[in-house]
PDB file of N, CA and C in Angstrom:
ATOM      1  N   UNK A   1     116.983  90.152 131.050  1.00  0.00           N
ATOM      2  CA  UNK A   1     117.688  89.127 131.806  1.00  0.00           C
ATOM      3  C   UNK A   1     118.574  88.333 130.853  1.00  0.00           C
ATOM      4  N   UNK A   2     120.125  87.712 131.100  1.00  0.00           N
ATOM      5  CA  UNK A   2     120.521  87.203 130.270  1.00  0.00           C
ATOM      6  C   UNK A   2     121.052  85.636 130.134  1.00  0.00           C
ATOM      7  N   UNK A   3     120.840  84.923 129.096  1.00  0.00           N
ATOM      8  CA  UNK A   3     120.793  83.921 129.390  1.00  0.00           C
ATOM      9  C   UNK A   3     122.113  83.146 129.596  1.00  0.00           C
ATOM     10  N   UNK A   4     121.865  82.183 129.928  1.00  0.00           N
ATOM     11  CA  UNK A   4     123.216  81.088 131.191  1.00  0.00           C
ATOM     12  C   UNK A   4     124.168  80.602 130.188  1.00  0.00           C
ATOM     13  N   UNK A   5     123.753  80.602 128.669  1.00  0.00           N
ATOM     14  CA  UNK A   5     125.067  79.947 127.857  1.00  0.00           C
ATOM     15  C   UNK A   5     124.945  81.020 126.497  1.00  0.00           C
ATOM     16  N   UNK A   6     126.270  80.986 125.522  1.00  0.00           N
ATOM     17  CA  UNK A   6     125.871  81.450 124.751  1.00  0.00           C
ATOM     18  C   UNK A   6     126.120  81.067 123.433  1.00  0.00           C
ATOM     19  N   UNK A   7     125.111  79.613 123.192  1.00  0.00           N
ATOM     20  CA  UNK A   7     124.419  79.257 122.295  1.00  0.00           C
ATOM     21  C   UNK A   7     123.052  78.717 122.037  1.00  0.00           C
ATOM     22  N   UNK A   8     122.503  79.680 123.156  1.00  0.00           N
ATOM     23  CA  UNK A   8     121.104  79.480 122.902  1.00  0.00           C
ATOM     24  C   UNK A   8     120.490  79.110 121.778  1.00  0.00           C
ATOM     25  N   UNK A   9     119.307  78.429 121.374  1.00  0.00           N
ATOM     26  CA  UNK A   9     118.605  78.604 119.928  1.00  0.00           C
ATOM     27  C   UNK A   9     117.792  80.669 119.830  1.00  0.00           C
ATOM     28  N   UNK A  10     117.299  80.751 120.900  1.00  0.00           N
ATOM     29  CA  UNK A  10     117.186  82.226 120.968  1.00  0.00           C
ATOM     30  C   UNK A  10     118.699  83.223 120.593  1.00  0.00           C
ATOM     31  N   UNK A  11     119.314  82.846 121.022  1.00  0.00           N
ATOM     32  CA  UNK A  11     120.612  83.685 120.103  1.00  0.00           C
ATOM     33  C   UNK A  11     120.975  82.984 118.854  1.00  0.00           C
ATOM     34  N   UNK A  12     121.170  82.505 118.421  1.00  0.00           N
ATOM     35  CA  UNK A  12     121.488  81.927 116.788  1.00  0.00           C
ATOM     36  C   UNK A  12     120.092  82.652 116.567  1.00  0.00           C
ATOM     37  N   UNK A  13     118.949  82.673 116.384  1.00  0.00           N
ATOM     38  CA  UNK A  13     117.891  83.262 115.864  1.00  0.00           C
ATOM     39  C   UNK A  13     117.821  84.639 115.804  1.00  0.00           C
ATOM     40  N   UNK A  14     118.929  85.627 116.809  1.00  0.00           N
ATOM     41  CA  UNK A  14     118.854  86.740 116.014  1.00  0.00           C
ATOM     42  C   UNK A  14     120.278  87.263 114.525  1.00  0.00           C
ATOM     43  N   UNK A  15     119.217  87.553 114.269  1.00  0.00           N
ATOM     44  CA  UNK A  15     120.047  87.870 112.642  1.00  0.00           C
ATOM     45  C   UNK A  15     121.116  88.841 112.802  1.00  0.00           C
ATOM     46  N   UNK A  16     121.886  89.234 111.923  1.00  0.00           N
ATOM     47  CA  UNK A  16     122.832  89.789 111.644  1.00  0.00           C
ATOM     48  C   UNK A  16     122.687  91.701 111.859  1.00  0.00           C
ATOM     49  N   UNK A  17     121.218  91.939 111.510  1.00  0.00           N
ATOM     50  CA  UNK A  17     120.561  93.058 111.840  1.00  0.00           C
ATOM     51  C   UNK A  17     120.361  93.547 112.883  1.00  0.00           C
ATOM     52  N   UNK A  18     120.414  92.440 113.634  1.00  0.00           N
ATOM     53  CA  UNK A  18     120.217  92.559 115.125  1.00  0.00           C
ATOM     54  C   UNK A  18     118.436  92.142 115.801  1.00  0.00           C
ATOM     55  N   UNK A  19     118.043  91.545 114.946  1.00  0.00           N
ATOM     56  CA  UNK A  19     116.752  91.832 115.140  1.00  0.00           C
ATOM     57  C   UNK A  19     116.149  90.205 114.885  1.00  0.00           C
ATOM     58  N   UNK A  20     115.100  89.849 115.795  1.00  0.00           N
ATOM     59  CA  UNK A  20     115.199  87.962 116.156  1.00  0.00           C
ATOM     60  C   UNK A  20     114.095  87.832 115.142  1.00  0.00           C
ATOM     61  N   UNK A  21     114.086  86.264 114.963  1.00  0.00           N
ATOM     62  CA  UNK A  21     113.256  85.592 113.870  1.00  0.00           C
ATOM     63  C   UNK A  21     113.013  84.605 114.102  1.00  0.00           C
ATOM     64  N   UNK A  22     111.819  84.289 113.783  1.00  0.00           N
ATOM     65  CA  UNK A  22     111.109  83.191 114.710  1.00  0.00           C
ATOM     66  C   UNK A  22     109.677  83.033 113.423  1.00  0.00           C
ATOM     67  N   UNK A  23     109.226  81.671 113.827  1.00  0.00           N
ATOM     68  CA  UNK A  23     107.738  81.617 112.514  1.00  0.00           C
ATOM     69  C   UNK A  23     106.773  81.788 113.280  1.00  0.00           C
ATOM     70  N   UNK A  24     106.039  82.528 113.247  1.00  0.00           N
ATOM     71  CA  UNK A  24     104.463  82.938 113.974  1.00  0.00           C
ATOM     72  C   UNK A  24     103.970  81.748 114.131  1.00  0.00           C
ATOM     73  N   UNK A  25     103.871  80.388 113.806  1.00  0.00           N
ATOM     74  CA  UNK A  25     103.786  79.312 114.490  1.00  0.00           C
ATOM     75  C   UNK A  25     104.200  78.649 115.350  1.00  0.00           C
ATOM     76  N   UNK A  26     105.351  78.759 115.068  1.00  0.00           N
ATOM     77  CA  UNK A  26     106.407  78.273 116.172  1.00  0.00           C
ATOM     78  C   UNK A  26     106.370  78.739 117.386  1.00  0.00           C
ATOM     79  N   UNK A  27     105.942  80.295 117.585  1.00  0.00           N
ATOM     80  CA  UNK A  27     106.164  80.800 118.633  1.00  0.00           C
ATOM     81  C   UNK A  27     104.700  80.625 119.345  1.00  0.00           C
ATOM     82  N   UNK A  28     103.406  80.661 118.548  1.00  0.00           N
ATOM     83  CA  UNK A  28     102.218  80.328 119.301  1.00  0.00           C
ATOM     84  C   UNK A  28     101.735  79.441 119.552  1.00  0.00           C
ATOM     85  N   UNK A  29     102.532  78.174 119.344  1.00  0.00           N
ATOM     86  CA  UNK A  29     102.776  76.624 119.356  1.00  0.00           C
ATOM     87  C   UNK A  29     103.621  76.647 120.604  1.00  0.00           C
ATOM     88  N   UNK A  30     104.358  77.560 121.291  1.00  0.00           N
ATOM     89  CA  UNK A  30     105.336  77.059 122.312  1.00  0.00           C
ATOM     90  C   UNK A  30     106.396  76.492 121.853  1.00  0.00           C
ATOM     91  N   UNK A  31     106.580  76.589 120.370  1.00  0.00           N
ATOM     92  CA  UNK A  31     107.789  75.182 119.546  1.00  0.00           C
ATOM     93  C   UNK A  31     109.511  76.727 120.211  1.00  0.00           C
ATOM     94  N   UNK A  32     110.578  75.497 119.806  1.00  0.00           N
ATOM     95  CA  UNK A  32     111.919  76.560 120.047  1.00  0.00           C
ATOM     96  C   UNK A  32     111.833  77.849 118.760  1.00  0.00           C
ATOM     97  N   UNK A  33     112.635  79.048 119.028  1.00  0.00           N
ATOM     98  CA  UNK A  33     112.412  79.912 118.437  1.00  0.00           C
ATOM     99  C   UNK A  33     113.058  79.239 117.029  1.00  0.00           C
ATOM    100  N   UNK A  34     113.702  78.422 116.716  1.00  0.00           N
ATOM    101  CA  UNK A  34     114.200  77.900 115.022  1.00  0.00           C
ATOM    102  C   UNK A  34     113.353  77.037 114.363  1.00  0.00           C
ATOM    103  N   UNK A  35     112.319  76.860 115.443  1.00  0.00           N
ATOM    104  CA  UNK A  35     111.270  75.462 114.780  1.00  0.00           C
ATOM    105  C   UNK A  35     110.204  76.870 113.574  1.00  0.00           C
ATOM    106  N   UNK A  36     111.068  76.906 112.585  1.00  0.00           N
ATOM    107  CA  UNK A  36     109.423  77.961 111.808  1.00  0.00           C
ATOM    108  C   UNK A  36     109.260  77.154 110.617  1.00  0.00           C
ATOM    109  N   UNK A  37     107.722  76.788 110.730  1.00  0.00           N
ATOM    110  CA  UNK A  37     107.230  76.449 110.200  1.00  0.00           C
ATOM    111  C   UNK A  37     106.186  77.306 108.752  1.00  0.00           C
ATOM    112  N   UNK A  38     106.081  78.424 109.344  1.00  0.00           N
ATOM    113  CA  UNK A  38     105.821  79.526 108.044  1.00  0.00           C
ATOM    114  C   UNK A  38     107.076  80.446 107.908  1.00  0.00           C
ATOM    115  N   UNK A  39     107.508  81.341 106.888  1.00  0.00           N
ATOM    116  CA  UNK A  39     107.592  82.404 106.847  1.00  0.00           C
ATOM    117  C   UNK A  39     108.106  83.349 108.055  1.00  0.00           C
ATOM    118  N   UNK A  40     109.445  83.859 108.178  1.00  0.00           N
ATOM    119  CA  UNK A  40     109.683  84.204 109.725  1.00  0.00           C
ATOM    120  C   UNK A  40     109.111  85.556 109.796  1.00  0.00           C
ATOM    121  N   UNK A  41     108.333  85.827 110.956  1.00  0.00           N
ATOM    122  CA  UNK A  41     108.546  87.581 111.342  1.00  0.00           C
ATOM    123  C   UNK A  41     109.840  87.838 111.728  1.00  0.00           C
ATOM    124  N   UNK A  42     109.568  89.253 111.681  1.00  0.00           N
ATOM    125  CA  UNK A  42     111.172  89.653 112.327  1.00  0.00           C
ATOM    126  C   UNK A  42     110.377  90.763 113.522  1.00  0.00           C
ATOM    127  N   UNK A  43     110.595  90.618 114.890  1.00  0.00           N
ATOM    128  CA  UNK A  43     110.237  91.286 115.602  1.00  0.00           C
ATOM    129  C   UNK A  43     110.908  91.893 116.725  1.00  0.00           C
ATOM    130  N   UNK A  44     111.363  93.261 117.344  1.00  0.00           N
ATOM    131  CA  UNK A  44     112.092  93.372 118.452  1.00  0.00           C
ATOM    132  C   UNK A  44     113.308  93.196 118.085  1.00  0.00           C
ATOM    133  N   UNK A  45     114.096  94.121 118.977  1.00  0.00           N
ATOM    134  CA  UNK A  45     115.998  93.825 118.970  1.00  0.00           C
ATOM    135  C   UNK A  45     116.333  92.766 119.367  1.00  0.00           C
ATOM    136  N   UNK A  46     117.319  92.656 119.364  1.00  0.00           N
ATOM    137  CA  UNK A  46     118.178  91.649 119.941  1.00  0.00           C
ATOM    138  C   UNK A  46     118.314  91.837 121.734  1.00  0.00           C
ATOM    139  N   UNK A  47     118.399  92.808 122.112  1.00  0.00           N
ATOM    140  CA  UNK A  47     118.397  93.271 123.744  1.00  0.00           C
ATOM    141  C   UNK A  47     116.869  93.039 124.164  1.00  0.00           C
ATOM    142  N   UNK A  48     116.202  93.712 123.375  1.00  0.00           N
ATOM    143  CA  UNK A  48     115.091  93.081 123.982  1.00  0.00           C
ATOM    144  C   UNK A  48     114.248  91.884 123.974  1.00  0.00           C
ATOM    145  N   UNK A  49     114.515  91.115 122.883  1.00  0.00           N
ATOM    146  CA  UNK A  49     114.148  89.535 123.251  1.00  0.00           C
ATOM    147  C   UNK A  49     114.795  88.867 124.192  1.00  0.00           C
ATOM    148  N   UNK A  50     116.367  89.079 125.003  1.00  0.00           N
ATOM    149  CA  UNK A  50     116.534  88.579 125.605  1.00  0.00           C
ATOM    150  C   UNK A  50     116.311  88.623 126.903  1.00  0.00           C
ATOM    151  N   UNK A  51     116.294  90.063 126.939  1.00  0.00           N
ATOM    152  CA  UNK A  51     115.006  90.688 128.192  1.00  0.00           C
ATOM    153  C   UNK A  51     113.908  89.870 128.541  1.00  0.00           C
ATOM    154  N   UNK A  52     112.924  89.795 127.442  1.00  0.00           N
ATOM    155  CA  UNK A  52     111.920  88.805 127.247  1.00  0.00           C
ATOM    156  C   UNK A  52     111.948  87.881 128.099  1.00  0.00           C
ATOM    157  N   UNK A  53     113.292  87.030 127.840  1.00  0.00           N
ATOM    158  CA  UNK A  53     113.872  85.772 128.818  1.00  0.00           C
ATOM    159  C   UNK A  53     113.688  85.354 129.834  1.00  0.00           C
ATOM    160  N   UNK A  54     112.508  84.914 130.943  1.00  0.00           N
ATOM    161  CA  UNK A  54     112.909  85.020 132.667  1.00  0.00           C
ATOM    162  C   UNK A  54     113.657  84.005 133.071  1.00  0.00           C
ATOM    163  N   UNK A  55     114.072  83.568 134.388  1.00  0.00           N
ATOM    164  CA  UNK A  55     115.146  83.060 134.722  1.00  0.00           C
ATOM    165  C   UNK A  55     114.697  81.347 134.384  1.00  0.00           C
ATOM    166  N   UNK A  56     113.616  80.956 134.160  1.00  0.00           N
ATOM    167  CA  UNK A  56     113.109  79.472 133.953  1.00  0.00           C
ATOM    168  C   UNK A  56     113.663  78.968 132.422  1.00  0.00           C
ATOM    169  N   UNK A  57     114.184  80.086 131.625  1.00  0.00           N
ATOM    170  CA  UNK A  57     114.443  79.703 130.211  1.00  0.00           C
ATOM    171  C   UNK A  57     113.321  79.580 129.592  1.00  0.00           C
ATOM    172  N   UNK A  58     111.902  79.524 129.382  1.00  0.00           N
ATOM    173  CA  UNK A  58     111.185  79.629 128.893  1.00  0.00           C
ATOM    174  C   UNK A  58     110.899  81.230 128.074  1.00  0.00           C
ATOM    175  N   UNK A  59     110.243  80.992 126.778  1.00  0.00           N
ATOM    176  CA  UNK A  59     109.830  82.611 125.822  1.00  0.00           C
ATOM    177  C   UNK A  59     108.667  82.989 126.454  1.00  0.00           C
ATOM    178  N   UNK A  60     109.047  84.320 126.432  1.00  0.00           N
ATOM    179  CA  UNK A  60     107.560  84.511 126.508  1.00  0.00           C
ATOM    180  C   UNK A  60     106.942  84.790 124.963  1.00  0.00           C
ATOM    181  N   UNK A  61     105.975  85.223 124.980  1.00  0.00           N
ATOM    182  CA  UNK A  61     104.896  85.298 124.031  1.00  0.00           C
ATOM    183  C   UNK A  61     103.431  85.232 124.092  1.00  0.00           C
ATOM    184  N   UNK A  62     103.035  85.605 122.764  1.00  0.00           N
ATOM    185  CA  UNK A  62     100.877  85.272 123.231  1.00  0.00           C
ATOM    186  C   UNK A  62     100.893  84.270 122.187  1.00  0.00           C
ATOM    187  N   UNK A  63     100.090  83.280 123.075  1.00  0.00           N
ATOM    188  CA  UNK A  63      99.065  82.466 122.520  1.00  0.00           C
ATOM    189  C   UNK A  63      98.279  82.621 120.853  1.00  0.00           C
ATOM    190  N   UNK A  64      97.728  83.334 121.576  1.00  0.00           N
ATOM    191  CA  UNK A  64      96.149  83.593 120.748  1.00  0.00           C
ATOM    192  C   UNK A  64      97.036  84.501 119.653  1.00  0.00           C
ATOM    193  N   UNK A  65      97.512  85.490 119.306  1.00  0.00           N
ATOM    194  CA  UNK A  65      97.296  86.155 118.115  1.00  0.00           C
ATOM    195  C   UNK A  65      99.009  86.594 118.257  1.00  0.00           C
ATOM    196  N   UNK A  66      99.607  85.053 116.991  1.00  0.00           N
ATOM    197  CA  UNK A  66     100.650  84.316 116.485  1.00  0.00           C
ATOM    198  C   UNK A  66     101.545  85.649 116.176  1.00  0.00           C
ATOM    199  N   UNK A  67     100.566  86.297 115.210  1.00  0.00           N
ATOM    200  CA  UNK A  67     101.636  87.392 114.565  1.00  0.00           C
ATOM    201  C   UNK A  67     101.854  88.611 115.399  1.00  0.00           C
ATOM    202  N   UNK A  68     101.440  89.024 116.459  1.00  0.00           N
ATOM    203  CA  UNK A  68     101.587  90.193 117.406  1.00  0.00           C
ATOM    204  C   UNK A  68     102.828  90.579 117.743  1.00  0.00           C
ATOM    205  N   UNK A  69     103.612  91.051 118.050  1.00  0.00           N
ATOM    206  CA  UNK A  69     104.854  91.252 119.038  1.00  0.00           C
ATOM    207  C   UNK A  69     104.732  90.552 120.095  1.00  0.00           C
ATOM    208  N   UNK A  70     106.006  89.873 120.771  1.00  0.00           N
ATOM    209  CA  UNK A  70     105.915  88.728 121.808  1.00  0.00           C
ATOM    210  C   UNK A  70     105.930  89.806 122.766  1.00  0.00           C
ATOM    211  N   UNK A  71     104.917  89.445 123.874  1.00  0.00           N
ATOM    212  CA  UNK A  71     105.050  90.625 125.459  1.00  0.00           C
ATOM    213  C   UNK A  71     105.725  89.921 126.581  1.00  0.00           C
ATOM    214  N   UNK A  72     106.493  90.981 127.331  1.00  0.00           N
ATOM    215  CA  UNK A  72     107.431  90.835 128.055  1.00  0.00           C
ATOM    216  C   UNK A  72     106.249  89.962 129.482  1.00  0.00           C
ATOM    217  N   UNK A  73     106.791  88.858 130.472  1.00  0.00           N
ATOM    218  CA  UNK A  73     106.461  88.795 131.348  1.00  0.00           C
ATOM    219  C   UNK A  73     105.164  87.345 131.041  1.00  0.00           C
ATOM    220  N   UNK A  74     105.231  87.123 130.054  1.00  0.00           N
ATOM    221  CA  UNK A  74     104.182  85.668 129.938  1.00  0.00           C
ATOM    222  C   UNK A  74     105.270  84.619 129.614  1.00  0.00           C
ATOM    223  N   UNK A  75     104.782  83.890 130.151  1.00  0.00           N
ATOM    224  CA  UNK A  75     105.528  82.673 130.225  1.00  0.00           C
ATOM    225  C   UNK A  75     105.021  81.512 129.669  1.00  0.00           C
ATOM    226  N   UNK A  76     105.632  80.823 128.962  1.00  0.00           N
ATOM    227  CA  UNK A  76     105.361  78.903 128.687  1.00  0.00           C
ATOM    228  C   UNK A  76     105.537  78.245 130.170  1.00  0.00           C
ATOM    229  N   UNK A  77     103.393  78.298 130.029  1.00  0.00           N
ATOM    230  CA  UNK A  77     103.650  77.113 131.470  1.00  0.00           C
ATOM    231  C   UNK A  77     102.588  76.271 131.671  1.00  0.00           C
ATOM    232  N   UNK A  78     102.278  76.511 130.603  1.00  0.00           N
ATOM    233  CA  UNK A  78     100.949  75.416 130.455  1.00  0.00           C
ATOM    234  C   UNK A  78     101.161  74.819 128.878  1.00  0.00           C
ATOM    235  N   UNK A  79     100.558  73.659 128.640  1.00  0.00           N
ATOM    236  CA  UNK A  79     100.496  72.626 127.696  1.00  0.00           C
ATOM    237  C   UNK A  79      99.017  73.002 126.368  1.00  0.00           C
ATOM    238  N   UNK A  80      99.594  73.649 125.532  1.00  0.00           N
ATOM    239  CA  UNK A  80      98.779  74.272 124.679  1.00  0.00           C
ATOM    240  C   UNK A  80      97.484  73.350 124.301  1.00  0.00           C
ATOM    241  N   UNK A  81      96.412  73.893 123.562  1.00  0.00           N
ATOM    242  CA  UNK A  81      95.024  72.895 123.446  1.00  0.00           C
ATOM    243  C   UNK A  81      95.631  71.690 122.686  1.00  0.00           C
ATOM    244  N   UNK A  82      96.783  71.973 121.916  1.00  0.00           N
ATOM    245  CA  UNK A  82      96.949  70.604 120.803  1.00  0.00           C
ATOM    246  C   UNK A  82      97.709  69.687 121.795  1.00  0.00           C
ATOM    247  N   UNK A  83      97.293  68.723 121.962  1.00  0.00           N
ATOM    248  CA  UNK A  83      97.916  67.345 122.861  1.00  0.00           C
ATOM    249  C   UNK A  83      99.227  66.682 122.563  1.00  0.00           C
ATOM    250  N   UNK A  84      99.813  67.339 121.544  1.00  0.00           N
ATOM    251  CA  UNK A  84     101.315  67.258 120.806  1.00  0.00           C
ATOM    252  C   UNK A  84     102.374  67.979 121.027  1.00  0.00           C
ATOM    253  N   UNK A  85     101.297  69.383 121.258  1.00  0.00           N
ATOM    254  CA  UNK A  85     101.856  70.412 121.826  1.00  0.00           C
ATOM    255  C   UNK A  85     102.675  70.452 123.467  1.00  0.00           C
ATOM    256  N   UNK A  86     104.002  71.100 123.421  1.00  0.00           N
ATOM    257  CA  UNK A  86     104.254  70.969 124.868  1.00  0.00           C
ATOM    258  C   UNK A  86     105.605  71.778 125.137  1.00  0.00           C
ATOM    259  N   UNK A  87     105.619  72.299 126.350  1.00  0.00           N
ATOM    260  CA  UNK A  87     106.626  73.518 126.785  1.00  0.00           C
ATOM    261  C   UNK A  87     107.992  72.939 126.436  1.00  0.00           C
ATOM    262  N   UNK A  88     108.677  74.326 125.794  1.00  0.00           N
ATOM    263  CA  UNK A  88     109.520  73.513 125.373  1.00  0.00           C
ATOM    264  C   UNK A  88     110.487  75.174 125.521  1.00  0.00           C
ATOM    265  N   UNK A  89     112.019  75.123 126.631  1.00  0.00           N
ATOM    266  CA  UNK A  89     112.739  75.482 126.946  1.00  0.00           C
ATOM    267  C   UNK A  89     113.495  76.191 125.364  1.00  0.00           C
ATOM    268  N   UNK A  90     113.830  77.598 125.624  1.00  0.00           N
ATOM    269  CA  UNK A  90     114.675  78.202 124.676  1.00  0.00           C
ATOM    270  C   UNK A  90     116.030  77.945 124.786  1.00  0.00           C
ATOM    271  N   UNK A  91     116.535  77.128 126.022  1.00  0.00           N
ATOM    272  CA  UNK A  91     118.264  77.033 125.871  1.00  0.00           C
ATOM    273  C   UNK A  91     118.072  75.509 126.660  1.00  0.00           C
ATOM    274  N   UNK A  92     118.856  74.632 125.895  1.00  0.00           N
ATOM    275  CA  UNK A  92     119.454  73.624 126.313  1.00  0.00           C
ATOM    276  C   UNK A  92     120.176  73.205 126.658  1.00  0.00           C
TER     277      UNK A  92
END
């Protein structure tokens, strides 16, 4: 699915390779894909993270196990255990 503008923080985050980057924290935190706080993975094309995308603007991704490949079809829609923590839209 593709997204409504094009300067997403999800597009600036994929690299030149074609291939997106994001910190395995950031992304199991719910934080935007540029918030990395460790070390970036590099995971998936560029076509298919934006696939990823559903129409709410929210990433998907897992929770629980940070460093995995993000799976298509989960959504940010709940308010993670940390009380600081909170959904937070890939395009503004």
């Amino acid at each position: 699915m593709r997204l409504n503008t094009d300067h997403c923080l999800v597009s600036e985050a994929i690299g030149v390779d074609g291939y997106i980057q994001y910190g395995s924290i950031g992304i199991s935190k719910g934080k935007r894909m540029l918030d990395t706080y460790h070390p970036a993975v590099w995971y998936g094309s560029a076509e298919s993270v934006v696939d990823l995308i559903p129409a709410n603007g929210f990433i998907g991704g897992d929770v629980t196990h940070s460093n995995e490949k993000i799976q298509a079809g989960f959504v940010w829609s709940q308010v993670n255990h940390n009380d600081s923590q909170t959904d937070e839209k890939a395009c503004l």
